[in-house]
PDB file of N, CA and C in Angstrom:
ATOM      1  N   UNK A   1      -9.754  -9.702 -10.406  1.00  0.00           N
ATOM      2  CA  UNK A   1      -8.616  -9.252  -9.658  1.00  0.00           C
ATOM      3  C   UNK A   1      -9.007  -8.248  -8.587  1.00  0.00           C
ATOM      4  N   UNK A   2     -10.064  -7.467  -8.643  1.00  0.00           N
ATOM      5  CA  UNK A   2     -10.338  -6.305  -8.268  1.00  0.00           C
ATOM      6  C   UNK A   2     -10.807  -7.306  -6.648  1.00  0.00           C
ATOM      7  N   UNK A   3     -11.401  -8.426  -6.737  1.00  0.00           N
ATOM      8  CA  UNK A   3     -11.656  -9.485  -5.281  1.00  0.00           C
ATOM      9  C   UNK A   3     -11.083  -9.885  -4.961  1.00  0.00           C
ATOM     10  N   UNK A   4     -10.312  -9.486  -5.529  1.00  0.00           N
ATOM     11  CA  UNK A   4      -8.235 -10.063  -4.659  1.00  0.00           C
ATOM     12  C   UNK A   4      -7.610  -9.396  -4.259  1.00  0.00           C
ATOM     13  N   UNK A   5      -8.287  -8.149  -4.560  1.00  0.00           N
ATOM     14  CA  UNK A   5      -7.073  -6.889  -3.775  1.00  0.00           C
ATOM     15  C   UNK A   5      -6.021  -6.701  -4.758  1.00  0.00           C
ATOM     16  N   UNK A   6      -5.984  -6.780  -5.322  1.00  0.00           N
ATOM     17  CA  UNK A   6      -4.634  -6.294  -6.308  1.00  0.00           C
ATOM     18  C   UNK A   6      -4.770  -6.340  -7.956  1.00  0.00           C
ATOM     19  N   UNK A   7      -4.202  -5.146  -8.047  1.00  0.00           N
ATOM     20  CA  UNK A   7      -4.394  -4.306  -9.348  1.00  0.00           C
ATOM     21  C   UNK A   7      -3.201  -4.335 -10.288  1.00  0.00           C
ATOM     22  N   UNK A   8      -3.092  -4.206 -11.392  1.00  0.00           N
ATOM     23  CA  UNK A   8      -2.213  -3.621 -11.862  1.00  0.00           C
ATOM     24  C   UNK A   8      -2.506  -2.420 -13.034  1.00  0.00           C
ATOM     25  N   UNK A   9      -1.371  -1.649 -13.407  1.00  0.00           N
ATOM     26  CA  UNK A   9      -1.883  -0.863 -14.046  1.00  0.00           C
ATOM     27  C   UNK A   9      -0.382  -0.549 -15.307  1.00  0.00           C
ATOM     28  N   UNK A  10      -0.493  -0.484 -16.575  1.00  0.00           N
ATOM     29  CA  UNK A  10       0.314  -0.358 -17.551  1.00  0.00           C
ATOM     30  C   UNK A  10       0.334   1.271 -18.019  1.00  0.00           C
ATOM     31  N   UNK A  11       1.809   1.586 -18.638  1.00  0.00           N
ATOM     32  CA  UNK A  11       2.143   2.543 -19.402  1.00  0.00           C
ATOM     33  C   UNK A  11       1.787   2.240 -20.572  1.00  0.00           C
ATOM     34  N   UNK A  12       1.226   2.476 -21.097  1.00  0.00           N
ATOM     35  CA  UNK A  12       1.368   1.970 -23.113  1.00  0.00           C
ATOM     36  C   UNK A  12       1.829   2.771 -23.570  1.00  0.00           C
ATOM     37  N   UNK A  13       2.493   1.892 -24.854  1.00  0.00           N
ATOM     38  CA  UNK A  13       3.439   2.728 -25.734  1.00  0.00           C
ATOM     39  C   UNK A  13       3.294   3.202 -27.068  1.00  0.00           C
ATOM     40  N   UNK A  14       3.650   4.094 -27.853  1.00  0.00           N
ATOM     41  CA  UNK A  14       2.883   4.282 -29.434  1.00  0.00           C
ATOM     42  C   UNK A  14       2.706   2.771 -29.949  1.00  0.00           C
ATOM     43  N   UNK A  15       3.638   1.482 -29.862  1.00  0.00           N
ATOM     44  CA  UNK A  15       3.282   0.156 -30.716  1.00  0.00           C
ATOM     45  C   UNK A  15       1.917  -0.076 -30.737  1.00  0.00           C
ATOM     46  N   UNK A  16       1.362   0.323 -28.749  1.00  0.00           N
ATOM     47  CA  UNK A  16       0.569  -0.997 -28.799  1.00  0.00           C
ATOM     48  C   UNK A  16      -0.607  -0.311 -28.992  1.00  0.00           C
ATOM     49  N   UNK A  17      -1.595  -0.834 -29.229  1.00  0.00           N
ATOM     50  CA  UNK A  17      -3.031  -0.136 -29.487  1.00  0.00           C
ATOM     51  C   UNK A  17      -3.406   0.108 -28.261  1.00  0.00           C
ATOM     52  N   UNK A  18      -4.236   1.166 -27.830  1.00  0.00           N
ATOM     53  CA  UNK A  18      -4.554   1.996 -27.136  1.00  0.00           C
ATOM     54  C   UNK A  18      -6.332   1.234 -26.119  1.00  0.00           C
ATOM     55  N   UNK A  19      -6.610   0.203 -26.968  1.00  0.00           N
ATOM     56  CA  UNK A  19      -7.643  -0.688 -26.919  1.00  0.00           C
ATOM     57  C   UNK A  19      -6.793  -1.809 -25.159  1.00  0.00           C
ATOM     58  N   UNK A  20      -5.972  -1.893 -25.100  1.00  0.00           N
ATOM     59  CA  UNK A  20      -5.734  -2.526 -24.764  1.00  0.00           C
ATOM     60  C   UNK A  20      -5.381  -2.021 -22.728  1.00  0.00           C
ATOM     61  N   UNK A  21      -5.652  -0.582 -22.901  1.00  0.00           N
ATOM     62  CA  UNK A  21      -4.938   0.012 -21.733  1.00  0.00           C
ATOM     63  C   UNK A  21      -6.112  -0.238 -20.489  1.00  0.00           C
ATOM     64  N   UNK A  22      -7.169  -0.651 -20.399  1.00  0.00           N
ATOM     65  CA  UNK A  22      -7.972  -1.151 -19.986  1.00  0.00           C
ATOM     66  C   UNK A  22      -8.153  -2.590 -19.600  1.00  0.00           C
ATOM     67  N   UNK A  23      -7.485  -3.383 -20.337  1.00  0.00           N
ATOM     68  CA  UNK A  23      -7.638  -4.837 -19.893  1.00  0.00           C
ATOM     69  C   UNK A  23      -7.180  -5.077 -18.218  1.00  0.00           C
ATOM     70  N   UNK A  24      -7.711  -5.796 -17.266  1.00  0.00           N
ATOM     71  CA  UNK A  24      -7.244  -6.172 -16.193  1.00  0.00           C
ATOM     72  C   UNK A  24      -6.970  -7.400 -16.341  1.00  0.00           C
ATOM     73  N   UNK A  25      -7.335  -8.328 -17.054  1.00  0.00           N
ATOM     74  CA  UNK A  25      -7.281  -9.659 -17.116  1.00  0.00           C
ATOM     75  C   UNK A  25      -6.820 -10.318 -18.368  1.00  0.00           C
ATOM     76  N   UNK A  26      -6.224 -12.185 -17.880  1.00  0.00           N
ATOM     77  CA  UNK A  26      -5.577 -11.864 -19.451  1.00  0.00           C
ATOM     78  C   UNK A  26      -6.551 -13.094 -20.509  1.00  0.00           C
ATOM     79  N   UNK A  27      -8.366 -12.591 -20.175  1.00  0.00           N
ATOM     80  CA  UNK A  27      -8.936 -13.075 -20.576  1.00  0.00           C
ATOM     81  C   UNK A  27      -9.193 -11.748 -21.797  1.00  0.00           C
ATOM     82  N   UNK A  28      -9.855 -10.714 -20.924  1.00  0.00           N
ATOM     83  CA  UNK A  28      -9.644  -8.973 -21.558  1.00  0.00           C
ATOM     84  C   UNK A  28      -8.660  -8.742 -22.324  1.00  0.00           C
ATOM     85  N   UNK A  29      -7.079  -9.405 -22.212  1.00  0.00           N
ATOM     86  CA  UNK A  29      -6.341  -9.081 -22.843  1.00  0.00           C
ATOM     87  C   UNK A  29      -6.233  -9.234 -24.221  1.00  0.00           C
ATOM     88  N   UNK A  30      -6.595 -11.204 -24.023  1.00  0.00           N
ATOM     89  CA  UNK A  30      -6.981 -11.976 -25.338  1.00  0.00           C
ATOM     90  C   UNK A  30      -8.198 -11.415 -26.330  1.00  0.00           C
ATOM     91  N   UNK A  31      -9.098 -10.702 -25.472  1.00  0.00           N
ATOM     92  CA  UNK A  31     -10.059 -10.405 -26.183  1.00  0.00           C
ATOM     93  C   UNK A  31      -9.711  -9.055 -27.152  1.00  0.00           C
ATOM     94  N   UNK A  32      -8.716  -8.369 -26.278  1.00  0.00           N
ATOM     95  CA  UNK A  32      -9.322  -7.033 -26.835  1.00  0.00           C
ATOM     96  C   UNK A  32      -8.329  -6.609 -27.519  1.00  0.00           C
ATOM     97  N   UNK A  33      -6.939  -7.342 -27.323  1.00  0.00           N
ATOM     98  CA  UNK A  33      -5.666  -6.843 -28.044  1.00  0.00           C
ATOM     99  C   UNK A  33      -4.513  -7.901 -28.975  1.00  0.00           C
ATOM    100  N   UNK A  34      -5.489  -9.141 -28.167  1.00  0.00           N
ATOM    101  CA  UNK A  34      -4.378 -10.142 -28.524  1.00  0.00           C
ATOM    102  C   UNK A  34      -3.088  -9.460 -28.737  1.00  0.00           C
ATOM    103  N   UNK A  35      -2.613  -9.107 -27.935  1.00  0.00           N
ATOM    104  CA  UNK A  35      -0.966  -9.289 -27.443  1.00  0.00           C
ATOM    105  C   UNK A  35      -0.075  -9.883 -26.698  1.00  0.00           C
ATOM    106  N   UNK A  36       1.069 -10.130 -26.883  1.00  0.00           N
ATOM    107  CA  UNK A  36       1.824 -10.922 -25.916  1.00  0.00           C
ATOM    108  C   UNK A  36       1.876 -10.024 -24.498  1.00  0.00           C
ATOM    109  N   UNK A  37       1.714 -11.254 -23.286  1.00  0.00           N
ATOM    110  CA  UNK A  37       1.830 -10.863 -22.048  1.00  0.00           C
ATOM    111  C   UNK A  37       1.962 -12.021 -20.776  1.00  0.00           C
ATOM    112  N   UNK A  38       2.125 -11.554 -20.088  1.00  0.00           N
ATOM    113  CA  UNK A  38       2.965 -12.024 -19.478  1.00  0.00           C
ATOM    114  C   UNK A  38       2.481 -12.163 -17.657  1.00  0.00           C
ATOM    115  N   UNK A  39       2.913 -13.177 -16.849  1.00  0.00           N
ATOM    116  CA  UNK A  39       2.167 -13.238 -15.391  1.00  0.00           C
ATOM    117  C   UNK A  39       3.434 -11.977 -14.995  1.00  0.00           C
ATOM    118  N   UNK A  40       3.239 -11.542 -14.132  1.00  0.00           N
ATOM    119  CA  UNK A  40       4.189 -10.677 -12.893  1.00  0.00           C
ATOM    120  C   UNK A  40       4.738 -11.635 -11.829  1.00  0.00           C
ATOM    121  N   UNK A  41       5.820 -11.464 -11.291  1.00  0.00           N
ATOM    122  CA  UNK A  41       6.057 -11.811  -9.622  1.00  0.00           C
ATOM    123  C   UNK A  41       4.966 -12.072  -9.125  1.00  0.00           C
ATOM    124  N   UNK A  42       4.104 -10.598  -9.256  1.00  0.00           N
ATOM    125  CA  UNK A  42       3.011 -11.386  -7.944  1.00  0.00           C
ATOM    126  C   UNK A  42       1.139 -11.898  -8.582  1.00  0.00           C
ATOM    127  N   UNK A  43       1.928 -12.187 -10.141  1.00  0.00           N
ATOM    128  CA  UNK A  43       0.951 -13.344 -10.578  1.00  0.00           C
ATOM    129  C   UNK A  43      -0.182 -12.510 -11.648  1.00  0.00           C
ATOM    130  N   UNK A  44       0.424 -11.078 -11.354  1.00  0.00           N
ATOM    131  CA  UNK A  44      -1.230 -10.248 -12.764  1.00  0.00           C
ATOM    132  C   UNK A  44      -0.512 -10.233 -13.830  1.00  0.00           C
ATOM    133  N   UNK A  45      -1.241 -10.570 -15.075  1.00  0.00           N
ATOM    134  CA  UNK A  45      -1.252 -10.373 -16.267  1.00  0.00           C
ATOM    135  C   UNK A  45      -0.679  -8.702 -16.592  1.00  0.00           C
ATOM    136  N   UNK A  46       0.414  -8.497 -17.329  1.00  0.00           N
ATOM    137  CA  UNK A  46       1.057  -7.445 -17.496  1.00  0.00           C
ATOM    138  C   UNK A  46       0.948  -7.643 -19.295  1.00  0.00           C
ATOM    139  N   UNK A  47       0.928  -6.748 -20.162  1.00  0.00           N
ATOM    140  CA  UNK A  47       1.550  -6.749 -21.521  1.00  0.00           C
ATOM    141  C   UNK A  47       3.432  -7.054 -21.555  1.00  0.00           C
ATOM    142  N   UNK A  48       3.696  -7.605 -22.234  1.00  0.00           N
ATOM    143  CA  UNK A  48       4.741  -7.878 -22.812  1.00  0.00           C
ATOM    144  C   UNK A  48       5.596  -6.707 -23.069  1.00  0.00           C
ATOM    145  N   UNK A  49       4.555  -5.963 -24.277  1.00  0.00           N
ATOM    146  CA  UNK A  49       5.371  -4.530 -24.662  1.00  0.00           C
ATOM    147  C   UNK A  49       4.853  -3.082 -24.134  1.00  0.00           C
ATOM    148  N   UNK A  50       4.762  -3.758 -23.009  1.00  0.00           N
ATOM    149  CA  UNK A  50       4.383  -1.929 -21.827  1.00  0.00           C
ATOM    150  C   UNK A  50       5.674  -1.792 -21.797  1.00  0.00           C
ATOM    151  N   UNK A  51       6.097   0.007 -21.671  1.00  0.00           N
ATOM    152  CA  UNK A  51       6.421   0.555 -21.222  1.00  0.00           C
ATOM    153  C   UNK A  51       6.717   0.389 -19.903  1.00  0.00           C
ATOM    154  N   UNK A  52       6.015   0.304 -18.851  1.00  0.00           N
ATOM    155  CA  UNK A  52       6.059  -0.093 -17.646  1.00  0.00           C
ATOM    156  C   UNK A  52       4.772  -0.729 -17.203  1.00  0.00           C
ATOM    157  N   UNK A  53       4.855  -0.870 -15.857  1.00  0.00           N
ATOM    158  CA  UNK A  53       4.056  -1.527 -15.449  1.00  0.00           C
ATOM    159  C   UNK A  53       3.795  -1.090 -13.762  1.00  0.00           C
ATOM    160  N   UNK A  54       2.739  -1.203 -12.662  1.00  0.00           N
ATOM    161  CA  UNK A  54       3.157  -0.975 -11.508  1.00  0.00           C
ATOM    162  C   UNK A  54       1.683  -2.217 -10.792  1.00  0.00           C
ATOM    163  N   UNK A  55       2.184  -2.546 -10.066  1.00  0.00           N
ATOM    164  CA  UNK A  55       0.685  -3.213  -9.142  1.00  0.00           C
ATOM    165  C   UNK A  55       0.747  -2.507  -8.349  1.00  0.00           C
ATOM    166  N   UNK A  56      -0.712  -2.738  -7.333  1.00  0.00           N
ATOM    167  CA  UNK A  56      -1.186  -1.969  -6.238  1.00  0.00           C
ATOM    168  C   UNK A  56      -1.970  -3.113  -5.562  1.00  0.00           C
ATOM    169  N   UNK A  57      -2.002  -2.967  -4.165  1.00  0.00           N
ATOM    170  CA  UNK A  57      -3.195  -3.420  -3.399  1.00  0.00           C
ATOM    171  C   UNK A  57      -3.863  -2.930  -2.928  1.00  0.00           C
ATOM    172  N   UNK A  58      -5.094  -2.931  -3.592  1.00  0.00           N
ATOM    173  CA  UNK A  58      -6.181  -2.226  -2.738  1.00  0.00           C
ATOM    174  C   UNK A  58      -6.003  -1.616  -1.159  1.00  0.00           C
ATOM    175  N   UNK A  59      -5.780   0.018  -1.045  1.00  0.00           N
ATOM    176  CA  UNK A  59      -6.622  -0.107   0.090  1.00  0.00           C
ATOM    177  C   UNK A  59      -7.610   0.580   0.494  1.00  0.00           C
ATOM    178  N   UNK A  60      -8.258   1.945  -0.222  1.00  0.00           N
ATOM    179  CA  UNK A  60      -9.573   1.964  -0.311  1.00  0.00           C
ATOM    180  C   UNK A  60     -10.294   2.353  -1.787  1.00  0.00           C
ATOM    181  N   UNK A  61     -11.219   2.645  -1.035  1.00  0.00           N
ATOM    182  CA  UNK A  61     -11.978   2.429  -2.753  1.00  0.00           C
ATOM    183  C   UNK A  61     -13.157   3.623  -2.296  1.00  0.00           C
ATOM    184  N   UNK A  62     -13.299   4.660  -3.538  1.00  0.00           N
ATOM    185  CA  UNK A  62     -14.059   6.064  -2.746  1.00  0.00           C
ATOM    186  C   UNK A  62     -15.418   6.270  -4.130  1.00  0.00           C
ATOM    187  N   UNK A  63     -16.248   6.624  -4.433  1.00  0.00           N
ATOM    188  CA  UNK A  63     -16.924   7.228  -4.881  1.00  0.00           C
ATOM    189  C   UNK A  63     -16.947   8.020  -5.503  1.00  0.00           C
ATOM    190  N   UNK A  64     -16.453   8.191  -6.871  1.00  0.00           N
ATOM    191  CA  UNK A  64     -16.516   8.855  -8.138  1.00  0.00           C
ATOM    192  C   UNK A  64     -17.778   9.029  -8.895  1.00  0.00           C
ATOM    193  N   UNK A  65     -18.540   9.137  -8.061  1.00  0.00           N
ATOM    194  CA  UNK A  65     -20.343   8.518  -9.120  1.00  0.00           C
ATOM    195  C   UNK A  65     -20.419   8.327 -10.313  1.00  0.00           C
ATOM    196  N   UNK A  66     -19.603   9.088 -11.184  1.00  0.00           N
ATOM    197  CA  UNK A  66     -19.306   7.565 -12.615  1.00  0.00           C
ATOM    198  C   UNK A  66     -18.640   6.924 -12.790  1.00  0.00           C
ATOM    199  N   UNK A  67     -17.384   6.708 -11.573  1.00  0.00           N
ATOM    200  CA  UNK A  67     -16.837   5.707 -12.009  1.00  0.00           C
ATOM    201  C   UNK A  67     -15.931   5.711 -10.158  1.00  0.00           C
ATOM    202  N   UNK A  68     -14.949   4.369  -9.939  1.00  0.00           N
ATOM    203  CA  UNK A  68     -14.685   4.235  -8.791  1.00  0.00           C
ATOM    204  C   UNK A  68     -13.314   5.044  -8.484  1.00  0.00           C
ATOM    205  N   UNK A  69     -12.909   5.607  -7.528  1.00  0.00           N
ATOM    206  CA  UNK A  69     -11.729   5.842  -7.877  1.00  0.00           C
ATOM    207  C   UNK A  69     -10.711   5.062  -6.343  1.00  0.00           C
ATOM    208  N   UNK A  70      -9.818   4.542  -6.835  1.00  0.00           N
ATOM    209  CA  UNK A  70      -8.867   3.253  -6.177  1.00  0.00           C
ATOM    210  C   UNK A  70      -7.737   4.117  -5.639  1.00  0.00           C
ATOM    211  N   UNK A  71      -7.594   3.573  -3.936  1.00  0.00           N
ATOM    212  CA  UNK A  71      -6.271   3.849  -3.068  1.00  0.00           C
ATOM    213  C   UNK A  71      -5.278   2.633  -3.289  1.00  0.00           C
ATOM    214  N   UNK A  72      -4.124   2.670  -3.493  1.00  0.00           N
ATOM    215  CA  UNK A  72      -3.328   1.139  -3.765  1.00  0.00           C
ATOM    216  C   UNK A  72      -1.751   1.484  -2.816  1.00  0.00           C
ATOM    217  N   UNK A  73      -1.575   0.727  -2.797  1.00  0.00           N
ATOM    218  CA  UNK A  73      -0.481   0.861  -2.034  1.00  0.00           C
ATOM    219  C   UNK A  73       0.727  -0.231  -3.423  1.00  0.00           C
ATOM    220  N   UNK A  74       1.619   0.622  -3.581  1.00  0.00           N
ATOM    221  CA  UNK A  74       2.118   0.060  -4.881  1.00  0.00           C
ATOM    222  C   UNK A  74       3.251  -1.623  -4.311  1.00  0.00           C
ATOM    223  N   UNK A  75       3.322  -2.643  -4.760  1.00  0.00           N
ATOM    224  CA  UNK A  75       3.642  -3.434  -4.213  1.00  0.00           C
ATOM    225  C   UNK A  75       4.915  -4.462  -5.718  1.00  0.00           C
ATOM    226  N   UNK A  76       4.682  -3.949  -6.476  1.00  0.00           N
ATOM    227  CA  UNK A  76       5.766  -4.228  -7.928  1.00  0.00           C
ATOM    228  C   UNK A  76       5.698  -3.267  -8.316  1.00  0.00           C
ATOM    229  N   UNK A  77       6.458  -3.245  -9.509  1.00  0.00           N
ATOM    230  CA  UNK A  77       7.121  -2.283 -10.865  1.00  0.00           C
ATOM    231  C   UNK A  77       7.550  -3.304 -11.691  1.00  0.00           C
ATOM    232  N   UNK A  78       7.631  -2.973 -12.937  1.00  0.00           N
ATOM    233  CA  UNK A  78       8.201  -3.478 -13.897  1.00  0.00           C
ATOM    234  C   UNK A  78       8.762  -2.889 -14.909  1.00  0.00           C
ATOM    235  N   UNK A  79       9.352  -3.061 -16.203  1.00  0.00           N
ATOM    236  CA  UNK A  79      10.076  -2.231 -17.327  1.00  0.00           C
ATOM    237  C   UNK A  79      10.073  -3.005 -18.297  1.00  0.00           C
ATOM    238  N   UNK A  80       9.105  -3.844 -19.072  1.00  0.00           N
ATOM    239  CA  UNK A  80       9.252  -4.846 -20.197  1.00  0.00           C
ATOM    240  C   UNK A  80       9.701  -4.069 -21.393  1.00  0.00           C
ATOM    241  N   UNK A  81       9.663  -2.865 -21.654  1.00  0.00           N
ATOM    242  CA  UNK A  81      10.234  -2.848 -23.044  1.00  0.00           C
ATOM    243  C   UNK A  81      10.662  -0.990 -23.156  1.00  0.00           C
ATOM    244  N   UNK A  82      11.787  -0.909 -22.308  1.00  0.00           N
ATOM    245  CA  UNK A  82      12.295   0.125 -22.358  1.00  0.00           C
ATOM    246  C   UNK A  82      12.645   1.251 -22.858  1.00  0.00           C
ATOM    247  N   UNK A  83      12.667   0.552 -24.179  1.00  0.00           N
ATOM    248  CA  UNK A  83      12.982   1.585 -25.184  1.00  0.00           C
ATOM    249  C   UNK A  83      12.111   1.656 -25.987  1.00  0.00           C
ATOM    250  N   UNK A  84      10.991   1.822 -25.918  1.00  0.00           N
ATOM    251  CA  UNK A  84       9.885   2.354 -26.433  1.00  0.00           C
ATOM    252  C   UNK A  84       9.377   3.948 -25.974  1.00  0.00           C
ATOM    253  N   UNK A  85       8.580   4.627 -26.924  1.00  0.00           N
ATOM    254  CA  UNK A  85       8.130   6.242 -26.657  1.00  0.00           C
ATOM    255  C   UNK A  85       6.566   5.608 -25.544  1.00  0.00           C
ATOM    256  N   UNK A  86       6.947   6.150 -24.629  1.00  0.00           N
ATOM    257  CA  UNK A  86       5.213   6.494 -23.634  1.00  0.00           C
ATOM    258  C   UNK A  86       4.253   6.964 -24.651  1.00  0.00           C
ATOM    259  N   UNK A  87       3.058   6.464 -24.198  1.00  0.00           N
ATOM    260  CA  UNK A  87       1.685   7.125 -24.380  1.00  0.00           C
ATOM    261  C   UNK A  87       1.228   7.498 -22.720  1.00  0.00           C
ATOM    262  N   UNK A  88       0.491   8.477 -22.947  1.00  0.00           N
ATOM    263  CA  UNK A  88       0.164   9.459 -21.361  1.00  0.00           C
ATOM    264  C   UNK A  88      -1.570   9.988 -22.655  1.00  0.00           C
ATOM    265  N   UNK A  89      -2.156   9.786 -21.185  1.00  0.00           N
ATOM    266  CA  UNK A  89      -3.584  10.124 -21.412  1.00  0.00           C
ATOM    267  C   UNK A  89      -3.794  11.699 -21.039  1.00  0.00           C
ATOM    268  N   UNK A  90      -3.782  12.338 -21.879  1.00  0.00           N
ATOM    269  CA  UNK A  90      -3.862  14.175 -21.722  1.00  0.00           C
ATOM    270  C   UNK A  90      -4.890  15.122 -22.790  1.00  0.00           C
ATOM    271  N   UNK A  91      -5.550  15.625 -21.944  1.00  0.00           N
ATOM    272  CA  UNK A  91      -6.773  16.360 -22.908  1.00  0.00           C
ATOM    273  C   UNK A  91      -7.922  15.107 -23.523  1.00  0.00           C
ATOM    274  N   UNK A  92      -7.830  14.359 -22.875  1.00  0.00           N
ATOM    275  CA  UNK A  92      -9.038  13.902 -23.599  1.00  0.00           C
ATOM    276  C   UNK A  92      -8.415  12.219 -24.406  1.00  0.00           C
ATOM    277  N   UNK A  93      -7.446  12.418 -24.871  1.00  0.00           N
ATOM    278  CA  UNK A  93      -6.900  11.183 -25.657  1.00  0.00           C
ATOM    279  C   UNK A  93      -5.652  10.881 -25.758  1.00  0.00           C
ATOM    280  N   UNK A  94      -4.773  10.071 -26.290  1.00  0.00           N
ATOM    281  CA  UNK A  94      -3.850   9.581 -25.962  1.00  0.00           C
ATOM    282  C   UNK A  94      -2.836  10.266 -26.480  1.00  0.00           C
ATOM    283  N   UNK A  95      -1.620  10.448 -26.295  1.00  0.00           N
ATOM    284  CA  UNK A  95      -0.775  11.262 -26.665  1.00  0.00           C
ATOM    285  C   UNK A  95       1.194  11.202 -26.524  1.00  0.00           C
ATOM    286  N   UNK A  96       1.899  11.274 -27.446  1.00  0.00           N
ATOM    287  CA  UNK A  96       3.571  10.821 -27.217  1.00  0.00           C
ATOM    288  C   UNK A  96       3.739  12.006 -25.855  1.00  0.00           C
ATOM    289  N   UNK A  97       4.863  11.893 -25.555  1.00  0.00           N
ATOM    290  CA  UNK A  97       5.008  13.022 -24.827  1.00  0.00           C
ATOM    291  C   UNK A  97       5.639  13.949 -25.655  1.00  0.00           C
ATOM    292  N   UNK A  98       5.309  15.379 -25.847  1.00  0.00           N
ATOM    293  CA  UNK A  98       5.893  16.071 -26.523  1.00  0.00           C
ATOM    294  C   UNK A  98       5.005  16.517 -27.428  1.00  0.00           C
ATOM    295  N   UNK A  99       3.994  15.696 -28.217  1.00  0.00           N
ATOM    296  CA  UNK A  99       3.791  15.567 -29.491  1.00  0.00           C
ATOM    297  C   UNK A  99       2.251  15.765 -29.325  1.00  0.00           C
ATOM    298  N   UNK A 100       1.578  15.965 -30.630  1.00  0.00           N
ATOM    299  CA  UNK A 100       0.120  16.361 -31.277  1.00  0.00           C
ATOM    300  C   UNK A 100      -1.101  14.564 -30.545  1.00  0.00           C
ATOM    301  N   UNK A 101      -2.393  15.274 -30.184  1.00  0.00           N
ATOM    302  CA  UNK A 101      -2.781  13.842 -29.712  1.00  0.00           C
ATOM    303  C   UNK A 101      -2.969  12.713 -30.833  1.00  0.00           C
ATOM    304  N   UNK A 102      -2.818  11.135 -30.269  1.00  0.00           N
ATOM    305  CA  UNK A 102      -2.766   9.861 -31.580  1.00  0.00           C
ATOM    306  C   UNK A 102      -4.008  10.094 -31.585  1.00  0.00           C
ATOM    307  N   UNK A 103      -4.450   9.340 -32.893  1.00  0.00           N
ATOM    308  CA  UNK A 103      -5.983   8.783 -32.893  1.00  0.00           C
ATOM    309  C   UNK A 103      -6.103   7.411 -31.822  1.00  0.00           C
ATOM    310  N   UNK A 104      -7.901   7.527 -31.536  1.00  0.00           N
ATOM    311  CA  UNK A 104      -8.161   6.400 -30.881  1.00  0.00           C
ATOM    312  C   UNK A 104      -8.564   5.548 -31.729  1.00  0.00           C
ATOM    313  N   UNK A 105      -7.932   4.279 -31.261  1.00  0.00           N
ATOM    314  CA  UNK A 105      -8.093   3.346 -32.467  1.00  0.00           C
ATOM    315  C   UNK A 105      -9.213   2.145 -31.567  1.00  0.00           C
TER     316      UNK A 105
END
């Protein structure tokens, strides 16, 4: 996806395993979470039970020397499963809002 210009990127929620917030593809997806999911409007593999969801299209890409860090210009949104509690990545590991950090599973 990343040679196509367009990204997407998920909220996860306490359900889903935390293994899964990384997948871009829904080859990655199958592999790493087997969960239900789903194409988008504009065709990326989204989870089923995100929280939300947002795409981006590339537009630059900068030099993090361990890792890349991505300009996107946001181009969807989504809301598959609303009423679920967020997970937010804070201090180090994953965490409710409000609440003590989850384990990484």
């Amino acid at each position: 996806m990343r040679a196509s210009g367009v990204l997407p990127d998920t909220l996860p929620t306490k359900a889903q395993p935390t293994g899964c917030c990384g997948a871009r593809t829904t080859r990655e997806l199958d592999r790493q979470c087997r969960k239900p999911h789903h194409r988008s409007a504009n065709g990326l593999p989204v989870l089923s039970e995100a929280l939300a969801y947002v795409e981006y299209r590339l537009v630059s890409e900068y030099d993090g020397e361990d890792h890349a860090i991505l300009l996107g210009e946001v181009i969807g949104l989504g809301s598959p499963a609303p009423e679920e509690s967020p997970l937010v990545f804070f201090q180090g590991s994953m965490r409710e809002l409000g609440d003590t950090p989850v384990s990484r599973r």
